[in-house]
PDB file of N, CA and C in Angstrom:
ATOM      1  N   UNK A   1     106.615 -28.485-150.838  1.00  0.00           N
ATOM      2  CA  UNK A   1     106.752 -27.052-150.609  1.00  0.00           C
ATOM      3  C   UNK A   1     107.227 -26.818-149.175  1.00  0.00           C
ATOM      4  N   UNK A   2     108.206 -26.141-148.967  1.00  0.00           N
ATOM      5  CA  UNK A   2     108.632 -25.556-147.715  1.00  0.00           C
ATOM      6  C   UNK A   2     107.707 -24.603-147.001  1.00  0.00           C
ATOM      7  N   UNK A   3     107.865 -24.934-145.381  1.00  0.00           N
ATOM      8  CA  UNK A   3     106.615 -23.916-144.497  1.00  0.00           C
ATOM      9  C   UNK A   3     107.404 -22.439-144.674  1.00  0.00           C
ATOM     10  N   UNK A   4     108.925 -22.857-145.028  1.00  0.00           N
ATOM     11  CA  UNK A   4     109.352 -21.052-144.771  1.00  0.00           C
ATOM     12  C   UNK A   4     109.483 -20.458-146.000  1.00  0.00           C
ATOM     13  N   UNK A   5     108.386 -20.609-146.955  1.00  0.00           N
ATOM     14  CA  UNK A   5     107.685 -20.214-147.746  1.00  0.00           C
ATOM     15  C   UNK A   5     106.686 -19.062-147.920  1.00  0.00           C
ATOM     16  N   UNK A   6     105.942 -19.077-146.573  1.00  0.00           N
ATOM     17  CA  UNK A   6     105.260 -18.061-146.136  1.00  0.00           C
ATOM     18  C   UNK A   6     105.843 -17.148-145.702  1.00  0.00           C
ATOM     19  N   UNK A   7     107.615 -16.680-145.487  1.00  0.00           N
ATOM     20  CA  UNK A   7     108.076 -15.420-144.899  1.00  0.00           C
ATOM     21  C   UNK A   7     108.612 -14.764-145.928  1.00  0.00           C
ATOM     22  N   UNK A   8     108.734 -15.432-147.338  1.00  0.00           N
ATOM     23  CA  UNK A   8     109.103 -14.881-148.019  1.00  0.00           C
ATOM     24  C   UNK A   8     108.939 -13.047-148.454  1.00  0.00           C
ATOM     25  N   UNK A   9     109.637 -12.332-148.739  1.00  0.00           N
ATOM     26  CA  UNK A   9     109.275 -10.836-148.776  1.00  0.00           C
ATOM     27  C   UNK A   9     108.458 -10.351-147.327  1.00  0.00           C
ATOM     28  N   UNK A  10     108.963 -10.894-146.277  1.00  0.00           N
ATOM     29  CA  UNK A  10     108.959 -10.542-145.052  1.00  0.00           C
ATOM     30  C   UNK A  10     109.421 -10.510-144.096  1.00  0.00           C
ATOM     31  N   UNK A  11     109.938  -9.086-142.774  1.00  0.00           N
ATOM     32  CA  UNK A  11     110.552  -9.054-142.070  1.00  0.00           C
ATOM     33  C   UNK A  11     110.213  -9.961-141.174  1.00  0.00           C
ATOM     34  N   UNK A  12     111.344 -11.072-140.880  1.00  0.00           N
ATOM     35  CA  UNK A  12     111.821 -12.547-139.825  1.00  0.00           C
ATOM     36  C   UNK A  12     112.841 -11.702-138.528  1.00  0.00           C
ATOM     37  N   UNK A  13     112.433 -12.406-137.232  1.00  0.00           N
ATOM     38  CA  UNK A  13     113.582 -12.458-136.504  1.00  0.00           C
ATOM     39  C   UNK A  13     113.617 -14.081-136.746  1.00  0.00           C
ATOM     40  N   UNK A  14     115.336 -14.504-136.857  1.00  0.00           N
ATOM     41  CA  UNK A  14     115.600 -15.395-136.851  1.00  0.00           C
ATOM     42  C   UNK A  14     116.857 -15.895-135.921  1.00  0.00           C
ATOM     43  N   UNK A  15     116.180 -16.966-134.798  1.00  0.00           N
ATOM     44  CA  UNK A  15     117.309 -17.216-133.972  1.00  0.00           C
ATOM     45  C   UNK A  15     118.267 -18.675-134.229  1.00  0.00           C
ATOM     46  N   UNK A  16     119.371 -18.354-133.845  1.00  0.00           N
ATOM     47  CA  UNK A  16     119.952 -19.500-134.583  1.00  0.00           C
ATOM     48  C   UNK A  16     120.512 -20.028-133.241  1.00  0.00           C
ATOM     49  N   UNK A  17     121.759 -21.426-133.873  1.00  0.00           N
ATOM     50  CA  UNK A  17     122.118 -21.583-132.699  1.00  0.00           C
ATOM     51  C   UNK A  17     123.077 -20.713-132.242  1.00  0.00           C
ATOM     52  N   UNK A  18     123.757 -19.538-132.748  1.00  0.00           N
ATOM     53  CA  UNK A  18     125.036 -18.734-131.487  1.00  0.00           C
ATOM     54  C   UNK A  18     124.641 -17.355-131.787  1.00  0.00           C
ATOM     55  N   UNK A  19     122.823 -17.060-132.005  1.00  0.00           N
ATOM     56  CA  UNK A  19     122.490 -15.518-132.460  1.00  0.00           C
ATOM     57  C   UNK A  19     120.996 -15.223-132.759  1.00  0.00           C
ATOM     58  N   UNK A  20     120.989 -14.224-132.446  1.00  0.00           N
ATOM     59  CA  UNK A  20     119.996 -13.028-133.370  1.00  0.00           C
ATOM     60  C   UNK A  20     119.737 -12.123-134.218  1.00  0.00           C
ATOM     61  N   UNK A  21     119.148 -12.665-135.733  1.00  0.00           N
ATOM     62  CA  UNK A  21     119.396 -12.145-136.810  1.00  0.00           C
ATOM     63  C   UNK A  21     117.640 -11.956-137.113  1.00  0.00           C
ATOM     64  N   UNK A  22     117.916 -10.299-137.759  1.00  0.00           N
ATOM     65  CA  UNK A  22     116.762 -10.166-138.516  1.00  0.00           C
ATOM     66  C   UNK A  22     116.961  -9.690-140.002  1.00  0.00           C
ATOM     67  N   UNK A  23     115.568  -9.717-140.955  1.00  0.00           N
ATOM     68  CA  UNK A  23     116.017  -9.473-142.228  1.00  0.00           C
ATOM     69  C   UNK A  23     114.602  -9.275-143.086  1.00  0.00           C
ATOM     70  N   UNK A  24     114.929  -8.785-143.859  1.00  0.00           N
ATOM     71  CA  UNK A  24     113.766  -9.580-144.763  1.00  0.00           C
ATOM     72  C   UNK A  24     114.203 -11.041-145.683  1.00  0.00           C
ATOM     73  N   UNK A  25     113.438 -11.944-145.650  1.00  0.00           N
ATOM     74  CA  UNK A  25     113.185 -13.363-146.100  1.00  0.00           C
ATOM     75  C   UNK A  25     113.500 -13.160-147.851  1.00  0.00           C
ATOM     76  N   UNK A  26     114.195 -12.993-148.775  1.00  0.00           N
ATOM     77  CA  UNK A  26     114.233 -13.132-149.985  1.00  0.00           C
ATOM     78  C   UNK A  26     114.076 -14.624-150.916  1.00  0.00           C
ATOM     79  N   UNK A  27     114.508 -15.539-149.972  1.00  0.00           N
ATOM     80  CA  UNK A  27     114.518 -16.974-150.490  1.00  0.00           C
ATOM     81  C   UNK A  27     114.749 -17.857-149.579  1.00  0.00           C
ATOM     82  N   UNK A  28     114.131 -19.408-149.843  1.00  0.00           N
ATOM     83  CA  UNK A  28     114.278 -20.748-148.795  1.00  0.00           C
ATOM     84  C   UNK A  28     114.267 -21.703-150.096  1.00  0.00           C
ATOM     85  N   UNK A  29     114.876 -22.616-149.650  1.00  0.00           N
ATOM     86  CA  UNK A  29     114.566 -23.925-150.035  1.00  0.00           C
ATOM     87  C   UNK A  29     114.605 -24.940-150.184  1.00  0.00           C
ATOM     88  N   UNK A  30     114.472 -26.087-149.943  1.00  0.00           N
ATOM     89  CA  UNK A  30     113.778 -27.180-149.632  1.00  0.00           C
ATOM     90  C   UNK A  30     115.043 -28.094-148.347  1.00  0.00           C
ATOM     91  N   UNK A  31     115.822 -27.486-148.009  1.00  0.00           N
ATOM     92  CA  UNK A  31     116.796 -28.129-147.197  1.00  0.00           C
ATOM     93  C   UNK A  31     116.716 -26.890-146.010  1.00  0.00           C
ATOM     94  N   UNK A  32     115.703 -25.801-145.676  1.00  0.00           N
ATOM     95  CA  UNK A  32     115.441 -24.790-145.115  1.00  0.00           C
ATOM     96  C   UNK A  32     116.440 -23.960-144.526  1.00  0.00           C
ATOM     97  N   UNK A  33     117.633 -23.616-145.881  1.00  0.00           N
ATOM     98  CA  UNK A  33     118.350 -22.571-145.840  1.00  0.00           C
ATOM     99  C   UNK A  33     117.519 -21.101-146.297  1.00  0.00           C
ATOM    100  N   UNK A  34     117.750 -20.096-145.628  1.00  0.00           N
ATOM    101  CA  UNK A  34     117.252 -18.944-146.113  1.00  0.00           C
ATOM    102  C   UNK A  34     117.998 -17.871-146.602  1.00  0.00           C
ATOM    103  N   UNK A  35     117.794 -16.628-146.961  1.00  0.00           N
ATOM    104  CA  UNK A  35     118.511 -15.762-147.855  1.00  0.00           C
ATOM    105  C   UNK A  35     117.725 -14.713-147.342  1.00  0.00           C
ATOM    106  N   UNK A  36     118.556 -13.960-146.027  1.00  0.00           N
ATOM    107  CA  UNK A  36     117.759 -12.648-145.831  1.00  0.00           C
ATOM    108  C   UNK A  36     118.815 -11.319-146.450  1.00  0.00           C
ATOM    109  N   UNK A  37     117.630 -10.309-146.741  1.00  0.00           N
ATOM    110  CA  UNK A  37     118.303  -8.977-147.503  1.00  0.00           C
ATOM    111  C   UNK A  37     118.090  -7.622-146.318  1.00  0.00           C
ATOM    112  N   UNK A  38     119.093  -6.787-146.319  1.00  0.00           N
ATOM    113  CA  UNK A  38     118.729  -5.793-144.627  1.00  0.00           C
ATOM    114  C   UNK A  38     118.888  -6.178-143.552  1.00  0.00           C
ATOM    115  N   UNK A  39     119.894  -7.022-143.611  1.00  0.00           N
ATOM    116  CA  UNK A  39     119.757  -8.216-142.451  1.00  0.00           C
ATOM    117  C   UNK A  39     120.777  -7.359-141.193  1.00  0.00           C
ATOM    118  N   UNK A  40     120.395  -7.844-140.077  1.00  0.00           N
ATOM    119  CA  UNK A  40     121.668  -7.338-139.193  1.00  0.00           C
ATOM    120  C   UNK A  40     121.180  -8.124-137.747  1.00  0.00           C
ATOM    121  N   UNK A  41     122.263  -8.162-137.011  1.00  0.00           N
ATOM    122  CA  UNK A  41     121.909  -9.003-135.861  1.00  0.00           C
ATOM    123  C   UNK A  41     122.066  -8.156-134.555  1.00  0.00           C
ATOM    124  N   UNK A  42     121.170  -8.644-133.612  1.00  0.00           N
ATOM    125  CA  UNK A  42     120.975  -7.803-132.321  1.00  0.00           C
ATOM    126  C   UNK A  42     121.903  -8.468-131.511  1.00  0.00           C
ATOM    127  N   UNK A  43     122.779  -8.068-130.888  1.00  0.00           N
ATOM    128  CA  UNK A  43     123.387  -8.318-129.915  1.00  0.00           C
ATOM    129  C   UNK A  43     123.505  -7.844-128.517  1.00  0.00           C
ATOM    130  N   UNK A  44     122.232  -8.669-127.697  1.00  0.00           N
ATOM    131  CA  UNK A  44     121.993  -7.981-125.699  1.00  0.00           C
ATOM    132  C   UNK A  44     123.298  -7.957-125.268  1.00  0.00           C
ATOM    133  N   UNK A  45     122.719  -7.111-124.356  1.00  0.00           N
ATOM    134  CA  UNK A  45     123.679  -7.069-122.986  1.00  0.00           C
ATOM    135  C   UNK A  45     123.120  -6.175-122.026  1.00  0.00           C
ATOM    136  N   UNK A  46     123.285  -6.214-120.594  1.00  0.00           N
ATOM    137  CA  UNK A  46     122.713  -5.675-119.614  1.00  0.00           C
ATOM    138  C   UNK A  46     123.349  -3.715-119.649  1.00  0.00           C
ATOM    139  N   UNK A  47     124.335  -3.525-121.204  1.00  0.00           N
ATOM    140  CA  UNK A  47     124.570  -2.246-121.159  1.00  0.00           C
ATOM    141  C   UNK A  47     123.760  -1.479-122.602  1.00  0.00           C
ATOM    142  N   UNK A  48     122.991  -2.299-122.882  1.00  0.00           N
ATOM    143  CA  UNK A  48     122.324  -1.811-123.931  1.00  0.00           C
ATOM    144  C   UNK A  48     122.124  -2.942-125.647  1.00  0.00           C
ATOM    145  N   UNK A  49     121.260  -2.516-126.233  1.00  0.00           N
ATOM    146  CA  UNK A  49     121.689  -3.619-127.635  1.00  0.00           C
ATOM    147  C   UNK A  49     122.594  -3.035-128.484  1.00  0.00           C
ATOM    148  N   UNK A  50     123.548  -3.999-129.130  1.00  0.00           N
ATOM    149  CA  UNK A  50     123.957  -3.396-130.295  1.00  0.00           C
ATOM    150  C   UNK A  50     123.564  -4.143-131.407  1.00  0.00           C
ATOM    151  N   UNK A  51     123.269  -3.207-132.568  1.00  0.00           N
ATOM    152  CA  UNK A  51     122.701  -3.683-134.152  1.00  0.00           C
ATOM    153  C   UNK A  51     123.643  -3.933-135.026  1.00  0.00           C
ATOM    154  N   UNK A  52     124.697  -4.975-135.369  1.00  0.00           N
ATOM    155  CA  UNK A  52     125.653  -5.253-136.305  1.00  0.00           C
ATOM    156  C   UNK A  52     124.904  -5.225-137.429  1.00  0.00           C
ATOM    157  N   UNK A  53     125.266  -4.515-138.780  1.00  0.00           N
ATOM    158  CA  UNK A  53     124.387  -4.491-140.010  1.00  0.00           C
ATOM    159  C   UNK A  53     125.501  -5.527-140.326  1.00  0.00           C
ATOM    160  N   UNK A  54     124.775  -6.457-140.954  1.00  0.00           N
ATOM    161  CA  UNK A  54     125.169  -7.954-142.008  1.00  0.00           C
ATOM    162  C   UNK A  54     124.857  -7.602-143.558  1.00  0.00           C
ATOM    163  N   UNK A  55     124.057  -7.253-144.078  1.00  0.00           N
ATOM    164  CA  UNK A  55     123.585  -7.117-145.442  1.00  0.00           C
ATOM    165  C   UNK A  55     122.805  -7.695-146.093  1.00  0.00           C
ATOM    166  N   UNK A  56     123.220  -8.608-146.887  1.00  0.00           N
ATOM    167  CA  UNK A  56     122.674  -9.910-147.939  1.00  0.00           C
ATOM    168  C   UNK A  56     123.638 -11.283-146.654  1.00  0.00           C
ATOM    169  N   UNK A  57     122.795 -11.960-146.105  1.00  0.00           N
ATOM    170  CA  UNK A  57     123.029 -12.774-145.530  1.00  0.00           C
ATOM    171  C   UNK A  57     122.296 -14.373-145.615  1.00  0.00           C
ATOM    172  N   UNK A  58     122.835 -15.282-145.556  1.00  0.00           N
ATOM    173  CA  UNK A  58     122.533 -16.887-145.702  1.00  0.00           C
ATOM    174  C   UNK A  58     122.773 -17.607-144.517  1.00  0.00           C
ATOM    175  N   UNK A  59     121.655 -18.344-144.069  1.00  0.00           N
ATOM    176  CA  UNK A  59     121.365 -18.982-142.752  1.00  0.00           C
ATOM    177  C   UNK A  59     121.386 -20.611-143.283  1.00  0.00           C
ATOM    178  N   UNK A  60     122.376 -21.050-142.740  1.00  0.00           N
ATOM    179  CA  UNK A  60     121.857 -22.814-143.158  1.00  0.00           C
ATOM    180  C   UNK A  60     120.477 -23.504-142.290  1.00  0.00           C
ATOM    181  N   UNK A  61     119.832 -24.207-142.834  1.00  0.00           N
ATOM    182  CA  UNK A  61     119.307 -24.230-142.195  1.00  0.00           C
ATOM    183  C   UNK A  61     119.120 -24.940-140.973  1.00  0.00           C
ATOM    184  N   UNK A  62     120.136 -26.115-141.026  1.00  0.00           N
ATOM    185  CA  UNK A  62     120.116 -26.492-139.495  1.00  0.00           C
ATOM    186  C   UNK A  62     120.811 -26.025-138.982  1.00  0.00           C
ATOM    187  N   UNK A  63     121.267 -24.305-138.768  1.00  0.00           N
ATOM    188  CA  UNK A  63     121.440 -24.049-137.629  1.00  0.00           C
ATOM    189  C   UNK A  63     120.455 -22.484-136.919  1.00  0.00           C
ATOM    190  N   UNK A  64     118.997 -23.389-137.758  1.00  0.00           N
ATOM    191  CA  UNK A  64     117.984 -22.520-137.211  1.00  0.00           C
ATOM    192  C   UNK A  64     117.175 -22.599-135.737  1.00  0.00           C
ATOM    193  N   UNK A  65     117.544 -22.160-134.873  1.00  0.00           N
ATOM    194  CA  UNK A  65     116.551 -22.075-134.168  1.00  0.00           C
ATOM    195  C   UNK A  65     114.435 -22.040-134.040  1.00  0.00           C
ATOM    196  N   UNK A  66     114.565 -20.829-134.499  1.00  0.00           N
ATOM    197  CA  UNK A  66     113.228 -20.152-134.219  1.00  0.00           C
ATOM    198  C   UNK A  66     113.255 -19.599-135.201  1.00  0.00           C
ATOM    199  N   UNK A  67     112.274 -19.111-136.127  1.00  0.00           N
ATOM    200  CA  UNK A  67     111.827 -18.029-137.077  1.00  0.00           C
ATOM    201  C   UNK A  67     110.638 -17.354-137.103  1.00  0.00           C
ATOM    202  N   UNK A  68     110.480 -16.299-136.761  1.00  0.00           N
ATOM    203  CA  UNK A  68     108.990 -16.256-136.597  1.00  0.00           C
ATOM    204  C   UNK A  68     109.248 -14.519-137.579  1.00  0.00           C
ATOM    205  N   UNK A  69     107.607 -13.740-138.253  1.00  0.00           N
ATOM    206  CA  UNK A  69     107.540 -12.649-138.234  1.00  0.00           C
ATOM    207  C   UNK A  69     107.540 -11.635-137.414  1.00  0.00           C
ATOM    208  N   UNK A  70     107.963 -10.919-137.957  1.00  0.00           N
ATOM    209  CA  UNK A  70     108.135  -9.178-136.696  1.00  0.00           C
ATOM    210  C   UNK A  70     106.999  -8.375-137.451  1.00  0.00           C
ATOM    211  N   UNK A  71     106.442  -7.738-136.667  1.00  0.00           N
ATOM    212  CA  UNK A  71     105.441  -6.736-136.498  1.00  0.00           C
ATOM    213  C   UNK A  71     106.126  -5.437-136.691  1.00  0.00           C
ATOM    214  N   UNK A  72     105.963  -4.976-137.947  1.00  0.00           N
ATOM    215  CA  UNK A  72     106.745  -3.578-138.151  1.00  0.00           C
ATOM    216  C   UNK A  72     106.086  -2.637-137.849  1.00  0.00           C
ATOM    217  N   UNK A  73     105.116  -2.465-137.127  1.00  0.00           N
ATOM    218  CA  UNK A  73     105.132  -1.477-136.834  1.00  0.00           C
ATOM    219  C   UNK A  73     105.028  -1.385-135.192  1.00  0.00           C
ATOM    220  N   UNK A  74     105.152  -2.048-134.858  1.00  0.00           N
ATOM    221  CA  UNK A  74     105.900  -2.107-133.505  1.00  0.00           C
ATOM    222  C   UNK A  74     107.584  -1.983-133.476  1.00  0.00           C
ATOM    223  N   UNK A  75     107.916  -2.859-134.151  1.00  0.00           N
ATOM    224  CA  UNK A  75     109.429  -2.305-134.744  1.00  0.00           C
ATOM    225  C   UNK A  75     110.262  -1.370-135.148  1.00  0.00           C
ATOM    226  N   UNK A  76     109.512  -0.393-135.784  1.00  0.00           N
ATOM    227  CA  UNK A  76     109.712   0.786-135.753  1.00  0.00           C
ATOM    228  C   UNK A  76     109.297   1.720-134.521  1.00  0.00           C
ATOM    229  N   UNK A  77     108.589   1.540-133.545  1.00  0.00           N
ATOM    230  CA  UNK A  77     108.369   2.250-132.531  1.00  0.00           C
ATOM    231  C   UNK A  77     109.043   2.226-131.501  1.00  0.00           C
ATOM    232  N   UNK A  78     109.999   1.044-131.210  1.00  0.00           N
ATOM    233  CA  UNK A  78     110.776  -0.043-130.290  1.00  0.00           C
ATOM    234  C   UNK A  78     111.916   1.269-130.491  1.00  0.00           C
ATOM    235  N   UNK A  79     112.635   1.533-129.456  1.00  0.00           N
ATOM    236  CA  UNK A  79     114.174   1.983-129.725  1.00  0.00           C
ATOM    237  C   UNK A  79     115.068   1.196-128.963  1.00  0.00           C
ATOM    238  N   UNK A  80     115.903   0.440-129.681  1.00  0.00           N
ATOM    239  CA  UNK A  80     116.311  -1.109-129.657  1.00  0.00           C
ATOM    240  C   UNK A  80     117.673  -0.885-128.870  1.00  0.00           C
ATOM    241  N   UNK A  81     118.269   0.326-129.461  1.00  0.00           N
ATOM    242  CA  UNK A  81     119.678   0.534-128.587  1.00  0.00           C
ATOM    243  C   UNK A  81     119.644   0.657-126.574  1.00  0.00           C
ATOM    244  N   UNK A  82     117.938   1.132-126.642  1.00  0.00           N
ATOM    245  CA  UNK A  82     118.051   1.115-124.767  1.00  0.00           C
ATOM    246  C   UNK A  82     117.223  -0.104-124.429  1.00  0.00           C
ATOM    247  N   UNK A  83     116.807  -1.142-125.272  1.00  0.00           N
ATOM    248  CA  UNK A  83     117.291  -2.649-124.579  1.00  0.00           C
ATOM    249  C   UNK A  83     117.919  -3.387-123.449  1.00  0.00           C
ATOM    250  N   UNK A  84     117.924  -3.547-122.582  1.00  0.00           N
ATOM    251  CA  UNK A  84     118.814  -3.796-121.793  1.00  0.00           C
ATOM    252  C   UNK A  84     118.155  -5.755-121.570  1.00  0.00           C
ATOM    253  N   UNK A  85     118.994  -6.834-121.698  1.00  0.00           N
ATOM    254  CA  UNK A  85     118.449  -8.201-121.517  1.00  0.00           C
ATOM    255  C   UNK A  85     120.094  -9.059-121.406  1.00  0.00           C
ATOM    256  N   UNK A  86     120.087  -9.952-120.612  1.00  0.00           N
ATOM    257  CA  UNK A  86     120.929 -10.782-120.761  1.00  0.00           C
ATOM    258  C   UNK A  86     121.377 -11.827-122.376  1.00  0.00           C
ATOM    259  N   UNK A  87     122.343 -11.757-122.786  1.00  0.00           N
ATOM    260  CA  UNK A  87     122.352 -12.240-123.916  1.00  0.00           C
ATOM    261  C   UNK A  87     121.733 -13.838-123.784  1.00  0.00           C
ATOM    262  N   UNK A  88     121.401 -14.579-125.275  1.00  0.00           N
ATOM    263  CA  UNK A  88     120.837 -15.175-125.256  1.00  0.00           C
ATOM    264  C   UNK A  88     121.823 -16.474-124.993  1.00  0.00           C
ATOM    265  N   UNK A  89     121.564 -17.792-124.332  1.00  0.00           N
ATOM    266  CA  UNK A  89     122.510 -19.034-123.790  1.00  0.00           C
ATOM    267  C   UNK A  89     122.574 -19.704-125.380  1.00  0.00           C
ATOM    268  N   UNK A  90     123.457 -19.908-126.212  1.00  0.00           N
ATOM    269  CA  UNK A  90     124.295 -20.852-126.942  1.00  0.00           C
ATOM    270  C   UNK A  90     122.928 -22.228-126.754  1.00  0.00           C
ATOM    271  N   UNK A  91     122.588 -22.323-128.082  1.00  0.00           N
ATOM    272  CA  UNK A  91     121.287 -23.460-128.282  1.00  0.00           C
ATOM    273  C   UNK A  91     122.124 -24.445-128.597  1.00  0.00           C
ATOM    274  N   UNK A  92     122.470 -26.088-127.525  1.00  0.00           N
ATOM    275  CA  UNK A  92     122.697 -27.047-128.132  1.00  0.00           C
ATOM    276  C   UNK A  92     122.144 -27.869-128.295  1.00  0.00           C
ATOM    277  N   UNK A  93     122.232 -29.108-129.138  1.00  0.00           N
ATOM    278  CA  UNK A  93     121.615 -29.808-129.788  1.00  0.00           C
ATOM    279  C   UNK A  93     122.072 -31.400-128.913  1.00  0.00           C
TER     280      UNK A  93
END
């Protein structure tokens, strides 16, 4: 059984290696590709975030970084567009 099993039907930020994507978790499996639905990726910058909506999106899985759950209701309280952070450095391997 796969650990990313437990995010299933739950909002993930998921960092990869050239990004930041969130979603809800619809499916994984056993080679820890995932299948997020609502998905869209944050993109910093020191002039604010922008939210690219993605949709129905597929993450291979080795080019996962980090996955962890988001706290929605902090998430919803967050207003994400006045963000201001240096984008994130390109994860190599």
């Amino acid at each position: 059984m796969s650990l990313l099993n437990g995010f299933v039907d739950k909002l993930v930020s998921v960092i990869t290696l050239d990004g930041r994507v969130l979603g809800t978790t619809r499916g994984v499996d056993s080679a820890g590709n995932i299948i997020l639905e609502k998905c869209h990726e944050r993109v910093f910058s020191s002039d604010g975030t922008e939210v690219v909506p993605l949709g129905l999106y597929v993450i291979r899985g080795d080019s996962i970084g980090i996955i962890g759950q988001i706290d929605t209701d902090a998430e919803t309280e967050m207003n994400i567009e006045e963000l201001r952070a240096e984008p994130l450095p390109a994860i190599s391997l």
